[in-house]
C-alpha atoms as a PDB file:
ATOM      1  CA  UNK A   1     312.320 -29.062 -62.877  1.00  0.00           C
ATOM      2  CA  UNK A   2     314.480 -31.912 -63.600  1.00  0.00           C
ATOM      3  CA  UNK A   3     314.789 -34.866 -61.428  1.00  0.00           C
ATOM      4  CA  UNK A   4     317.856 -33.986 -59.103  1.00  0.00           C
ATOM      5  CA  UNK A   5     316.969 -30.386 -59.005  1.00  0.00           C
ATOM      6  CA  UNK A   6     313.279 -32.297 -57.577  1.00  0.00           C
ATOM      7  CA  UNK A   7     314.995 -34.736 -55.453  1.00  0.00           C
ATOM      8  CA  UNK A   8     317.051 -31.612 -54.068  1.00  0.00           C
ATOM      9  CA  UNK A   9     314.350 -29.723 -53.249  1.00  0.00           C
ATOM     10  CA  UNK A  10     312.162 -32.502 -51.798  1.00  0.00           C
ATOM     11  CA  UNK A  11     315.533 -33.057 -49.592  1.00  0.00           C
ATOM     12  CA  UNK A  12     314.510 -29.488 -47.919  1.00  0.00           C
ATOM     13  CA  UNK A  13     312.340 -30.945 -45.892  1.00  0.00           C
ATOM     14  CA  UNK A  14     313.117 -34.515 -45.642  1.00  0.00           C
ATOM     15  CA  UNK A  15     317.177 -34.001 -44.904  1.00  0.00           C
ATOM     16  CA  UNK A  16     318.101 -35.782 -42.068  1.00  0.00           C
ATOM     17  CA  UNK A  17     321.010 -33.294 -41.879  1.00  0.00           C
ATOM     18  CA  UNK A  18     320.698 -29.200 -41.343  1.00  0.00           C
ATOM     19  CA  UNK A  19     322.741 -26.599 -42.491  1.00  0.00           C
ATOM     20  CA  UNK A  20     322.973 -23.716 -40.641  1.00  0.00           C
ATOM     21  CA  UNK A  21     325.646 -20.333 -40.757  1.00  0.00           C
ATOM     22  CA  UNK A  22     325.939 -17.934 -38.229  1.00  0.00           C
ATOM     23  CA  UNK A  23     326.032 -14.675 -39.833  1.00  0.00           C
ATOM     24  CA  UNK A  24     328.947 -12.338 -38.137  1.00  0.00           C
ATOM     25  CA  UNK A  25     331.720 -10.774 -39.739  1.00  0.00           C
ATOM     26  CA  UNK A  26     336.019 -11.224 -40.185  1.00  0.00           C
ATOM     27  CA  UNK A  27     336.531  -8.693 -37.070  1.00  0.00           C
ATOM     28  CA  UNK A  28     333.682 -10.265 -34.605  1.00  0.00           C
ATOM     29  CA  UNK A  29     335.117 -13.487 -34.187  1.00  0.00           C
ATOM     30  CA  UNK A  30     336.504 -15.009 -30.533  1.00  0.00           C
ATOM     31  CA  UNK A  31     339.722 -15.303 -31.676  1.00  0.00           C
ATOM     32  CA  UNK A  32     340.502 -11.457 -32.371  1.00  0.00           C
ATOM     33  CA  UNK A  33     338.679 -10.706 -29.128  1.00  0.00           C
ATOM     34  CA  UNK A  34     341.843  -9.529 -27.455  1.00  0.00           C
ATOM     35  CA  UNK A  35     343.161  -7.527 -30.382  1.00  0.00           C
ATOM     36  CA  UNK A  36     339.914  -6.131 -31.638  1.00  0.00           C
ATOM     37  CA  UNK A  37     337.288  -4.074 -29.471  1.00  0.00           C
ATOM     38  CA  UNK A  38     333.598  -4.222 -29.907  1.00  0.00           C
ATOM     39  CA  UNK A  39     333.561  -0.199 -29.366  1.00  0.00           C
ATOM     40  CA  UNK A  40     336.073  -0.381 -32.745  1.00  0.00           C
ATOM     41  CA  UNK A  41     333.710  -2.669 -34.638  1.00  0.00           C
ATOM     42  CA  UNK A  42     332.323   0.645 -37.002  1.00  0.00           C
ATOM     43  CA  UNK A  43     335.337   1.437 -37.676  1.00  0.00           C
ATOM     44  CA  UNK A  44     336.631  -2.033 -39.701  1.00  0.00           C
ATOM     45  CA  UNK A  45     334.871  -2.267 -43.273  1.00  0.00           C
ATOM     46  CA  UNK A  46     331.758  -4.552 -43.529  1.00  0.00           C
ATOM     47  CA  UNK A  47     332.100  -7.710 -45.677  1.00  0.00           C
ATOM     48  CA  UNK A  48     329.252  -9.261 -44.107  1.00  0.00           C
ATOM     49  CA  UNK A  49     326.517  -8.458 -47.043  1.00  0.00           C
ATOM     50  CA  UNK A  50     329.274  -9.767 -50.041  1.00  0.00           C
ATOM     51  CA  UNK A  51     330.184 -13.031 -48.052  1.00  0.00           C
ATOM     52  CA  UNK A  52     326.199 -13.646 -46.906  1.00  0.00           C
ATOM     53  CA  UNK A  53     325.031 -13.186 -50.967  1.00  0.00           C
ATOM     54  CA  UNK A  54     327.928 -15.902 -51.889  1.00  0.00           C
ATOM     55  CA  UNK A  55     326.496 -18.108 -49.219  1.00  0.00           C
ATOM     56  CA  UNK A  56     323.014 -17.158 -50.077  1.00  0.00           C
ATOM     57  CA  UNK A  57     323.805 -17.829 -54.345  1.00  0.00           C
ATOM     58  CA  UNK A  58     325.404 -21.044 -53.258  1.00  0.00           C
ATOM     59  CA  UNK A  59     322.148 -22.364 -51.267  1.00  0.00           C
ATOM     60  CA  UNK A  60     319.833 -21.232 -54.062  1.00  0.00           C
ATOM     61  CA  UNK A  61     321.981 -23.289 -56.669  1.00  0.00           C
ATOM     62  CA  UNK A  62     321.975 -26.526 -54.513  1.00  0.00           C
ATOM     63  CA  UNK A  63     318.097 -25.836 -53.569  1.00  0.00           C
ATOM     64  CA  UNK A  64     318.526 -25.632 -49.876  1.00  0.00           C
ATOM     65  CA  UNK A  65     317.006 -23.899 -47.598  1.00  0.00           C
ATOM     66  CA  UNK A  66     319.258 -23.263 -44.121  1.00  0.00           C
ATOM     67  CA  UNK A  67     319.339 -21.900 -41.282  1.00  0.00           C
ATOM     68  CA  UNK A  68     320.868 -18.457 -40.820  1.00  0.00           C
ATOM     69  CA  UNK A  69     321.904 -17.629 -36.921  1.00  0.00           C
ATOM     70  CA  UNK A  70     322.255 -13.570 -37.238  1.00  0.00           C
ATOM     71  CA  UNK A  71     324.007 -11.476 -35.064  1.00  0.00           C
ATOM     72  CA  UNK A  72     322.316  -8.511 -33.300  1.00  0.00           C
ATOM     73  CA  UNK A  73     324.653  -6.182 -34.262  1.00  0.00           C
ATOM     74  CA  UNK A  74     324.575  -7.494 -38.161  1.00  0.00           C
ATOM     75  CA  UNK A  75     320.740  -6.470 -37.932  1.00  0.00           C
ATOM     76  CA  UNK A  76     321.242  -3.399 -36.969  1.00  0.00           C
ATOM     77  CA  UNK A  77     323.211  -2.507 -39.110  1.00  0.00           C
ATOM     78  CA  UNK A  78     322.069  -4.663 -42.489  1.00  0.00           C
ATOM     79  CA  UNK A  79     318.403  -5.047 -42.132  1.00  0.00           C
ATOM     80  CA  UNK A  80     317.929  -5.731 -45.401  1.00  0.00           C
ATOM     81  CA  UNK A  81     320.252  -8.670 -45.811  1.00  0.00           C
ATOM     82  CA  UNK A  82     318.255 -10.012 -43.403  1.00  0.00           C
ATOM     83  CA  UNK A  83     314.894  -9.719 -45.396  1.00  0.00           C
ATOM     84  CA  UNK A  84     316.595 -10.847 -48.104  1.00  0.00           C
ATOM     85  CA  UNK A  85     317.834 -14.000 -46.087  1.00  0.00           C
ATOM     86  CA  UNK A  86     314.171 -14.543 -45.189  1.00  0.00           C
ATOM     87  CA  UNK A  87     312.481 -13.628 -48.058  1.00  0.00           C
ATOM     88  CA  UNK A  88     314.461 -16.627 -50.160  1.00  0.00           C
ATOM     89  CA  UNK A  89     312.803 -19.165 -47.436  1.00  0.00           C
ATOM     90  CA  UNK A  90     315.784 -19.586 -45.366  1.00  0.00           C
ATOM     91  CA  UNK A  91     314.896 -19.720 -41.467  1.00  0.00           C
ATOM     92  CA  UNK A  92     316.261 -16.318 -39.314  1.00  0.00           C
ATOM     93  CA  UNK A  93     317.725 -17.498 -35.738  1.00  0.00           C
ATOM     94  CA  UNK A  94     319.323 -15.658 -32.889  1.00  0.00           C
ATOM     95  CA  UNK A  95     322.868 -15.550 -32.660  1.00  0.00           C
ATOM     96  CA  UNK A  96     322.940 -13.212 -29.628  1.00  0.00           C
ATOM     97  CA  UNK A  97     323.513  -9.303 -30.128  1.00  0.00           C
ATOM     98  CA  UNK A  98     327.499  -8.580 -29.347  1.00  0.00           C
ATOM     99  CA  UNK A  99     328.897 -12.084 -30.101  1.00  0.00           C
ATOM    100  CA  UNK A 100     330.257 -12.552 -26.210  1.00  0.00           C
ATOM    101  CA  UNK A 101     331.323 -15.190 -24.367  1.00  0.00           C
ATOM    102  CA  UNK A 102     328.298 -15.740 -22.580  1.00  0.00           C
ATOM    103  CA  UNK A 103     330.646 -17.235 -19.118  1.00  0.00           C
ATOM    104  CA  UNK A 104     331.910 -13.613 -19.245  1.00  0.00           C
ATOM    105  CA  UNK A 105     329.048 -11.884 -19.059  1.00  0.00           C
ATOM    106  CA  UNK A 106     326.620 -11.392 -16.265  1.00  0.00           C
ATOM    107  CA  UNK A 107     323.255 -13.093 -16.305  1.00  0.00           C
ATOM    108  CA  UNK A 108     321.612  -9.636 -16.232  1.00  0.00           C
ATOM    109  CA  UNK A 109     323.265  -8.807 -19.199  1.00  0.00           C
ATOM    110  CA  UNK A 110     322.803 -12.328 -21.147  1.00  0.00           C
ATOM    111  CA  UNK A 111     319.492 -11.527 -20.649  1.00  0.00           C
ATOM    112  CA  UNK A 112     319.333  -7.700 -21.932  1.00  0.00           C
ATOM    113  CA  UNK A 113     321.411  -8.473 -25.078  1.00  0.00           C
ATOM    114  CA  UNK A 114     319.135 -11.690 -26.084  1.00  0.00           C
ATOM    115  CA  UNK A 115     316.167 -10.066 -25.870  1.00  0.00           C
ATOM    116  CA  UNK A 116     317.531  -7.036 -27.278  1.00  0.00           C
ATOM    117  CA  UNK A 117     318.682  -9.297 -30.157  1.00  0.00           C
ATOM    118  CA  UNK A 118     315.434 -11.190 -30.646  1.00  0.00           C
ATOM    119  CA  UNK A 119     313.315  -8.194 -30.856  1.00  0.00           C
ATOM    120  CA  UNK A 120     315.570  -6.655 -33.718  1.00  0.00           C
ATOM    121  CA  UNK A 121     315.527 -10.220 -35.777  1.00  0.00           C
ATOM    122  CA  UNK A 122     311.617 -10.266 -35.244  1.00  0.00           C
ATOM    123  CA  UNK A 123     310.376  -6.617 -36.253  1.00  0.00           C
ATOM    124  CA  UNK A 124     312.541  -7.109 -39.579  1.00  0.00           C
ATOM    125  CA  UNK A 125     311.179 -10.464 -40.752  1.00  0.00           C
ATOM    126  CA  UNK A 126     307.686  -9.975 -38.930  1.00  0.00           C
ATOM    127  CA  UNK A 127     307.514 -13.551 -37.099  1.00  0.00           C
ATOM    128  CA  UNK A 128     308.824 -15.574 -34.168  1.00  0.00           C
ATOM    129  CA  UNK A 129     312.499 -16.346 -33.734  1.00  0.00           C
ATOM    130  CA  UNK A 130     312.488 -20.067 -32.569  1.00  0.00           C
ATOM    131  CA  UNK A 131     316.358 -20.541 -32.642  1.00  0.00           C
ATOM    132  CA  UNK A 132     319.149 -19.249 -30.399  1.00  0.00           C
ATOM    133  CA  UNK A 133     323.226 -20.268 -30.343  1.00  0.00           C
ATOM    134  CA  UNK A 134     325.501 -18.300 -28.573  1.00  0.00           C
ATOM    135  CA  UNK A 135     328.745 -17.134 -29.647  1.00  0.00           C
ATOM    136  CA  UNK A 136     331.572 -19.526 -30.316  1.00  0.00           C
ATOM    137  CA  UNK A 137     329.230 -22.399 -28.291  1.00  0.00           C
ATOM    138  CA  UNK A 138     330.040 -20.635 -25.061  1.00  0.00           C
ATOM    139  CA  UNK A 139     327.181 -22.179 -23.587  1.00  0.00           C
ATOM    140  CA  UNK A 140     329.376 -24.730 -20.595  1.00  0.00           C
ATOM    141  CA  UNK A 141     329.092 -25.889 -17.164  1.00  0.00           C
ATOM    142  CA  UNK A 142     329.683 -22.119 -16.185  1.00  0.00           C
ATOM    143  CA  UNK A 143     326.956 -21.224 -17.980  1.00  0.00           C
ATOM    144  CA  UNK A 144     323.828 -23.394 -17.798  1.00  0.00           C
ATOM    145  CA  UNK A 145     322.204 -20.539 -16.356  1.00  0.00           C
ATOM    146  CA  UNK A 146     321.666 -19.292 -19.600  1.00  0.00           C
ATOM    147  CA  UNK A 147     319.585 -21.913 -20.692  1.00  0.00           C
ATOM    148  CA  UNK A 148     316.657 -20.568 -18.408  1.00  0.00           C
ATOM    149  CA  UNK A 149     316.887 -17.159 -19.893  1.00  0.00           C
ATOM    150  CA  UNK A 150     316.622 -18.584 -23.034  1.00  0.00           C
ATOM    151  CA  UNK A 151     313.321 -20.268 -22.210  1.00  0.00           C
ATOM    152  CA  UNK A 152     312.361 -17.437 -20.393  1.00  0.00           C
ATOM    153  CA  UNK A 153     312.652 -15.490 -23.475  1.00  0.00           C
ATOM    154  CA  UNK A 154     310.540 -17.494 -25.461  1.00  0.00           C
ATOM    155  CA  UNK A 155     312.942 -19.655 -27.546  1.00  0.00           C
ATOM    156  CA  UNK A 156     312.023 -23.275 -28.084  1.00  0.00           C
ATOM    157  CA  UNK A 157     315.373 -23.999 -29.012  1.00  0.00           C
ATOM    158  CA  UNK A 158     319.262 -23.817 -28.720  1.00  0.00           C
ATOM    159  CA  UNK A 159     321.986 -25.265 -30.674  1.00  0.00           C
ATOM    160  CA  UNK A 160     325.236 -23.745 -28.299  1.00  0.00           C
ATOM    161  CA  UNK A 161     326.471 -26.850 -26.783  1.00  0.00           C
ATOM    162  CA  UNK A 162     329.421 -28.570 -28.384  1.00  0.00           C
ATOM    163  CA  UNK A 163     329.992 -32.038 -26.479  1.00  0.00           C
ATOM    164  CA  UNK A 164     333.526 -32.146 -27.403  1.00  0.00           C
ATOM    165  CA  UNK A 165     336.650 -30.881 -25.659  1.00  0.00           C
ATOM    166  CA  UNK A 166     338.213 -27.412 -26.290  1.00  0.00           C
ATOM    167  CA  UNK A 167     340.002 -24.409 -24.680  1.00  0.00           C
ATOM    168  CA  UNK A 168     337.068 -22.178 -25.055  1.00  0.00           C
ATOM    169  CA  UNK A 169     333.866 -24.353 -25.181  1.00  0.00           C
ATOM    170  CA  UNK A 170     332.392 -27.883 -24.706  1.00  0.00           C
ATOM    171  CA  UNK A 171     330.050 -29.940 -22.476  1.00  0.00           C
ATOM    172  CA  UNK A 172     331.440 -33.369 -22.663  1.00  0.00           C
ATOM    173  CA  UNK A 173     328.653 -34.540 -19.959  1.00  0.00           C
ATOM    174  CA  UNK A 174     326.215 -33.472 -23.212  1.00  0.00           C
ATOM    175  CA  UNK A 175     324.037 -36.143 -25.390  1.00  0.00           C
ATOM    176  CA  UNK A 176     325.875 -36.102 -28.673  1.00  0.00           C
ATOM    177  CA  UNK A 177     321.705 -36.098 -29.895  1.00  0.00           C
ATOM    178  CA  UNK A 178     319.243 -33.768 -30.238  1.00  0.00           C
ATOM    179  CA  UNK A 179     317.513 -34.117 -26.873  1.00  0.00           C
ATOM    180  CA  UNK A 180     315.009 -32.191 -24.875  1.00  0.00           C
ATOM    181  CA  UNK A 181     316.314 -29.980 -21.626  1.00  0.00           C
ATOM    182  CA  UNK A 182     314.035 -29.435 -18.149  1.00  0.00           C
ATOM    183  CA  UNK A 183     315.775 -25.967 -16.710  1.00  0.00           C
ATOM    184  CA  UNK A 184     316.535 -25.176 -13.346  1.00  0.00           C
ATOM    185  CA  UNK A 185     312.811 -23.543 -13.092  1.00  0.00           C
ATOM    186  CA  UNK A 186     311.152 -26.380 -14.817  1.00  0.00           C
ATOM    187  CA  UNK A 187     310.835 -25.041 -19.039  1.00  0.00           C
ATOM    188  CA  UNK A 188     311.576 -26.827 -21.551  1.00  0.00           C
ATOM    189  CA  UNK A 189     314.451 -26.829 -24.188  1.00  0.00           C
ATOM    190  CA  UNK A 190     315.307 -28.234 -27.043  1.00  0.00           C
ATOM    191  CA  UNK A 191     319.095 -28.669 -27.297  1.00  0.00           C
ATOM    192  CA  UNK A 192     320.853 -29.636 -31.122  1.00  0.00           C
ATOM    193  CA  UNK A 193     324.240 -30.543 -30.286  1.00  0.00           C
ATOM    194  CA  UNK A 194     326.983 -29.454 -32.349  1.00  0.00           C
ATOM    195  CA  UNK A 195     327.975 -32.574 -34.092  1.00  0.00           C
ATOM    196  CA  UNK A 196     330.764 -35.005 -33.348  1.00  0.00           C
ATOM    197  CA  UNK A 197     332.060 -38.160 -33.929  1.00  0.00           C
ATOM    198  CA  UNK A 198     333.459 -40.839 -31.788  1.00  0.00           C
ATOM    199  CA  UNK A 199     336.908 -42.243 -33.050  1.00  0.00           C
ATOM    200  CA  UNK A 200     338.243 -44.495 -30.910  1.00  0.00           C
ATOM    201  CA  UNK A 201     336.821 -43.374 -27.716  1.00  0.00           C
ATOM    202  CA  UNK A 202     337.262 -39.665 -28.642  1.00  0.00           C
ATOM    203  CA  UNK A 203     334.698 -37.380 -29.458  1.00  0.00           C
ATOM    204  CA  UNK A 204     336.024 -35.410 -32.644  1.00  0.00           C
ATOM    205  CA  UNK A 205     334.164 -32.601 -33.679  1.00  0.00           C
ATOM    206  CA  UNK A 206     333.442 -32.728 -37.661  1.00  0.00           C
ATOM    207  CA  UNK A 207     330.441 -30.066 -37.640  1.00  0.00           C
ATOM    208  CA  UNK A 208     331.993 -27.478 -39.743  1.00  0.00           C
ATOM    209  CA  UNK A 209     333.600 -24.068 -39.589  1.00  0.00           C
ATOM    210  CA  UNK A 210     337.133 -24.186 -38.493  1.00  0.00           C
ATOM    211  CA  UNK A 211     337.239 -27.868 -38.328  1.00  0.00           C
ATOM    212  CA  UNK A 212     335.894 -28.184 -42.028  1.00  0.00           C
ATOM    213  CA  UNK A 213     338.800 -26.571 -43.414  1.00  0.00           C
ATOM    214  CA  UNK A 214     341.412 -27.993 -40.943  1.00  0.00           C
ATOM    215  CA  UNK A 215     340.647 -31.602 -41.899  1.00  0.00           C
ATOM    216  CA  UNK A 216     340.714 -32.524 -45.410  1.00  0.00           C
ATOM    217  CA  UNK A 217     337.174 -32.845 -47.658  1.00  0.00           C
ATOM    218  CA  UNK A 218     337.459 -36.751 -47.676  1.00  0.00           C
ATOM    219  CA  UNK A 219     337.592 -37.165 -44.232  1.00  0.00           C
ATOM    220  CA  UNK A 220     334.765 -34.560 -43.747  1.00  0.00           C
ATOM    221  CA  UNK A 221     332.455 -36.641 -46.391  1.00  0.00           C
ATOM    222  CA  UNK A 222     333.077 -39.584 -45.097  1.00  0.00           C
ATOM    223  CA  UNK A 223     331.846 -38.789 -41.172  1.00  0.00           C
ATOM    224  CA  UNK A 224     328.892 -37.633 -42.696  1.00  0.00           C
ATOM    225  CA  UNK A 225     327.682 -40.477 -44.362  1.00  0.00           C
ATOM    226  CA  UNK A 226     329.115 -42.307 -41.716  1.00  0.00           C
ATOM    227  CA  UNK A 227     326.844 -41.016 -38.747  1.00  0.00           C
ATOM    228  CA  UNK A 228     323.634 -40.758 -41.689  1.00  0.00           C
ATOM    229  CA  UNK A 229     324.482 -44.912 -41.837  1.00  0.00           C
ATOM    230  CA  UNK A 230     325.219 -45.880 -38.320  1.00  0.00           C
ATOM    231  CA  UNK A 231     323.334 -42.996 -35.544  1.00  0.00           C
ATOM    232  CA  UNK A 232     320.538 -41.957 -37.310  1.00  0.00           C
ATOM    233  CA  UNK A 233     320.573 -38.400 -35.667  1.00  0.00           C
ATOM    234  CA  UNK A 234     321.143 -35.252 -38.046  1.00  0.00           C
ATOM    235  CA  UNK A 235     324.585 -34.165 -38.932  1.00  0.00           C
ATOM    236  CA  UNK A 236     324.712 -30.465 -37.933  1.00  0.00           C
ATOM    237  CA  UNK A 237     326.706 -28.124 -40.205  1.00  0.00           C
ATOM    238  CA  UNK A 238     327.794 -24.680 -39.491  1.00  0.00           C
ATOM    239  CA  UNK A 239     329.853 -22.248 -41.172  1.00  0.00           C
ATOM    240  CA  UNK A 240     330.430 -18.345 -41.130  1.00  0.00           C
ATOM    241  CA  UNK A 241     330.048 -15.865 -44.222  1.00  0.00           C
ATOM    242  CA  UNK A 242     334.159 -14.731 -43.779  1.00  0.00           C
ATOM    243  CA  UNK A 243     335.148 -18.425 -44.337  1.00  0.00           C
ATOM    244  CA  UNK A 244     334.567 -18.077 -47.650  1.00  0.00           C
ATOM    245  CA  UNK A 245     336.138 -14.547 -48.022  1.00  0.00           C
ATOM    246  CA  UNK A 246     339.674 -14.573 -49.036  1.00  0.00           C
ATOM    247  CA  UNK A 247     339.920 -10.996 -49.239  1.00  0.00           C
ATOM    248  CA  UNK A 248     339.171  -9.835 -46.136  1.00  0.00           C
ATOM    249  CA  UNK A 249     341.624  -7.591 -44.320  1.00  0.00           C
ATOM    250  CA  UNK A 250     343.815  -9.344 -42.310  1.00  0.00           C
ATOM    251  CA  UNK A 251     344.137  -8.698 -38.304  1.00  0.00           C
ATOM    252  CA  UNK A 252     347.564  -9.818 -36.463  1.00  0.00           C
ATOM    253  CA  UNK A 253     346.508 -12.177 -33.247  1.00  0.00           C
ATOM    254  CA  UNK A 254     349.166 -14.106 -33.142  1.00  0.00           C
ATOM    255  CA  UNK A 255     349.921 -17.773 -34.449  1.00  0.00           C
ATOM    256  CA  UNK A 256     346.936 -19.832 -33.092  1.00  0.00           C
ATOM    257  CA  UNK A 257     344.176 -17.564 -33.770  1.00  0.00           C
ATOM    258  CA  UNK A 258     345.479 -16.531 -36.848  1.00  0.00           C
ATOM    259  CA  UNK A 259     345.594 -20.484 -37.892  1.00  0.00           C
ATOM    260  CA  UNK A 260     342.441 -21.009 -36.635  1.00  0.00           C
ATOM    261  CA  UNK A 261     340.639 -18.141 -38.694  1.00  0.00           C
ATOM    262  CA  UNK A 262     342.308 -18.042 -41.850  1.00  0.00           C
ATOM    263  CA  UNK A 263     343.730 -21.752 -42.154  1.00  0.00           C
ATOM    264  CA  UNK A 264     342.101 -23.039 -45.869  1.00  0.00           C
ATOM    265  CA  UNK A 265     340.184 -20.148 -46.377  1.00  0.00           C
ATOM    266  CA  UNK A 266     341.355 -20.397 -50.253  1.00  0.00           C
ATOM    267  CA  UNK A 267     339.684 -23.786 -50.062  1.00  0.00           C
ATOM    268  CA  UNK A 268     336.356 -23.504 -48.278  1.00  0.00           C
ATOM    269  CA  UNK A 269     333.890 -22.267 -50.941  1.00  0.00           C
ATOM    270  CA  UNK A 270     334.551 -25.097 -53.318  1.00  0.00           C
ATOM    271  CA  UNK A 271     334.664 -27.542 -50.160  1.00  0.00           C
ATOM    272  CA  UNK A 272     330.734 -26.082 -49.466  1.00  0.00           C
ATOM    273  CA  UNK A 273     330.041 -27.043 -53.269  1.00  0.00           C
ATOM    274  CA  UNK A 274     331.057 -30.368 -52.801  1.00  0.00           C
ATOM    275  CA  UNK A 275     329.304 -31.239 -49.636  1.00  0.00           C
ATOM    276  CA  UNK A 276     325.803 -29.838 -50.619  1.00  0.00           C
ATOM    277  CA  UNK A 277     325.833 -31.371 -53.930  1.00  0.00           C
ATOM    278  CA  UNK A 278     326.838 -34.551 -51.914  1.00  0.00           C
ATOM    279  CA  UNK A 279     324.183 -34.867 -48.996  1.00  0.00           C
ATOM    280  CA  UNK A 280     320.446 -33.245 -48.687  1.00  0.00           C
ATOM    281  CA  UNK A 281     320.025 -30.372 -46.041  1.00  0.00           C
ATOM    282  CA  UNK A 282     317.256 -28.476 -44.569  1.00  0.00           C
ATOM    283  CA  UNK A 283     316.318 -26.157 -41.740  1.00  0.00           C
ATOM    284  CA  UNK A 284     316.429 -26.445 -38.182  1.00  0.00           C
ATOM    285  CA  UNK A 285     312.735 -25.557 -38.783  1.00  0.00           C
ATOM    286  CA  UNK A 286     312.379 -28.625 -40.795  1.00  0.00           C
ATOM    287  CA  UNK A 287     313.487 -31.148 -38.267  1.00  0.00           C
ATOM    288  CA  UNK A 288     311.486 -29.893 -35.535  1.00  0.00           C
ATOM    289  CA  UNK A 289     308.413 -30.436 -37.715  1.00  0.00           C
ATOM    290  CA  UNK A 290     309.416 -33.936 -39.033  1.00  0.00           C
ATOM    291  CA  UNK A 291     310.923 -35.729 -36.562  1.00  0.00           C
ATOM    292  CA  UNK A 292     310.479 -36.502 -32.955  1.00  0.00           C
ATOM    293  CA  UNK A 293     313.095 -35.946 -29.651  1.00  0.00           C
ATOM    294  CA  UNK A 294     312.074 -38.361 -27.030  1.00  0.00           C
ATOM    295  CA  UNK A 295     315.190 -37.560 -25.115  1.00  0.00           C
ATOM    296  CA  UNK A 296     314.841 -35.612 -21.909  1.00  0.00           C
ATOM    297  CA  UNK A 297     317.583 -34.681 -19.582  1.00  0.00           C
ATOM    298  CA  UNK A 298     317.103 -32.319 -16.618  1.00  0.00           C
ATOM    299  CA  UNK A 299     320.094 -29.882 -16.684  1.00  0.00           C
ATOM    300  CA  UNK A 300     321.615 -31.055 -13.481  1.00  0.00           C
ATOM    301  CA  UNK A 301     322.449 -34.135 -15.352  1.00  0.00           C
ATOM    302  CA  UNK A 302     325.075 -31.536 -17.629  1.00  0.00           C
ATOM    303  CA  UNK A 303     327.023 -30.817 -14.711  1.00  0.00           C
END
């Protein structure tokens, strides 16, 4: 092994950042929620296993092992992508079962569809799922609630709060750092912020997905190293499998949640290049083990 392939790997567990992808496909996303039915989902073709293995290839080349946040419904139906995913080291997380807003579901159902979910993820890989984020960070001040069914469930951690400001998610009252969360019937939580940055007062989210490709690679690079220099807290990437699909089939939604999903698409898989040769990246896994949260907020301090 030569000495950046080494210093690569050693970076797998030593990364101060982690690199994580929620595994869902082109027709599951939020923003074709009103256009496209979950009881139509069979019917659109899969591109989920293609876009994983370029994710997966891409990982393997930059020797880094990452997070993977997997659908219920992607189980299901692709159980062995999934052993694949784990088999190459990578860590397997929950990413709920029918990628819902959680707000607009009942907590009787949150509950049925996450355990449903973790149950599927565990009797593929044959071990504990640790790691939960709900769909499209819909985890709000109208939803706290969920945070004790996660406990409940047996999750040690969540990474669904964005502290940033948006039509469909955020928790601005939210520590932009990892921090440790006392439920409403006294369990414990570990919370990973999505990541942001403050610019002048405002907190911009830079954590990846939508925002990677809307702003352009310098400015991405740059508020990495920038909170790696000044915050010392882990920068928290994200991206999904169809972001680096420029093939898929293309669903009408009109003009902002077409923008939103297939802005810079052409541009994204050569962007992910560039980042993880740039910075080191590990597992969510891999943090917990290594470094310490002294944090601890009790959740009625989020509302």
């Amino acid at each position: 092994m030569d000495m950046m392939s080494k210093q690569k790997s050693d970076n797998v567990v030593s990364s101060k950042n982690v690199f994580s992808i929620d595994v869902e496909d082109y027709f599951h996303v939020a923003a074709f929620s009103k256009v496209v039915s979950m009881s139509d989902w069979s019917s659109y073709k899969s591109r989920v296993v293609r876009n994983t293995e370029v994710i997966l290839d891409m990982l393997d080349k930059h020797h880094v092992k990452a997070t993977f946040f997997v659908l219920g419904w992607v189980c299901e139906k692709e159980p062995g992508l999934i052993k694949k995913i784990y088999s190459a080291g990578h860590e397997i997380a929950s990413h709920g079962y029918s990628h819902q807003m959680i707000y607009n579901q009942t907590p009787e159902k949150f509950r049925e569809e996450t355990l449903r979910s973790k149950k599927l993820l565990e009797d593929v890989i044959g071990e504990k799922v640790r790691g939960y984020r709900a769909a499209s960070y819909s985890i709000t001040k109208k939803s706290l609630w969920a945070l004790d069914i996660l406990a409940e469930a047996g999750f040690e951690y969540d990474s669904s709060i964005f502290p940033v400001r948006h039509d469909n998610y955020g928790l601005t009252t939210s520590p932009v750092e990892p921090y440790k969360i006392i439920t409403a019937s006294g369990a414990e939580l570990i919370e990973f912020p999505l990541t942001s940055l403050n610019v002048f007062g405002y907190r911009l989210p830079v954590a990846g997905g939508g925002y990677f490709r809307l702003f352009p690679f310098w400015f991405v690079n740059w508020a990495l190293k920038r909170i790696n220099a000044t915050t010392g807290r882990p920068f928290l990437f994200y991206i999904h499998p169809w972001e680096v699909d420029t093939e898929q089939p293309k669903i009408e939604a009109g003009f902002k949640s077409s923008f939103r999903h297939y802005n810079n698409l052409d541009k994204c898989e050569a962007r992910l290049n560039k980042l993880l040769n740039n910075f080191p990246f590990g597992r969510f896994s891999d943090y917990l083990q290594n470094s310490q949260i002294d944090r601890i907020l009790m959740i009625a301090e989020l509302n």
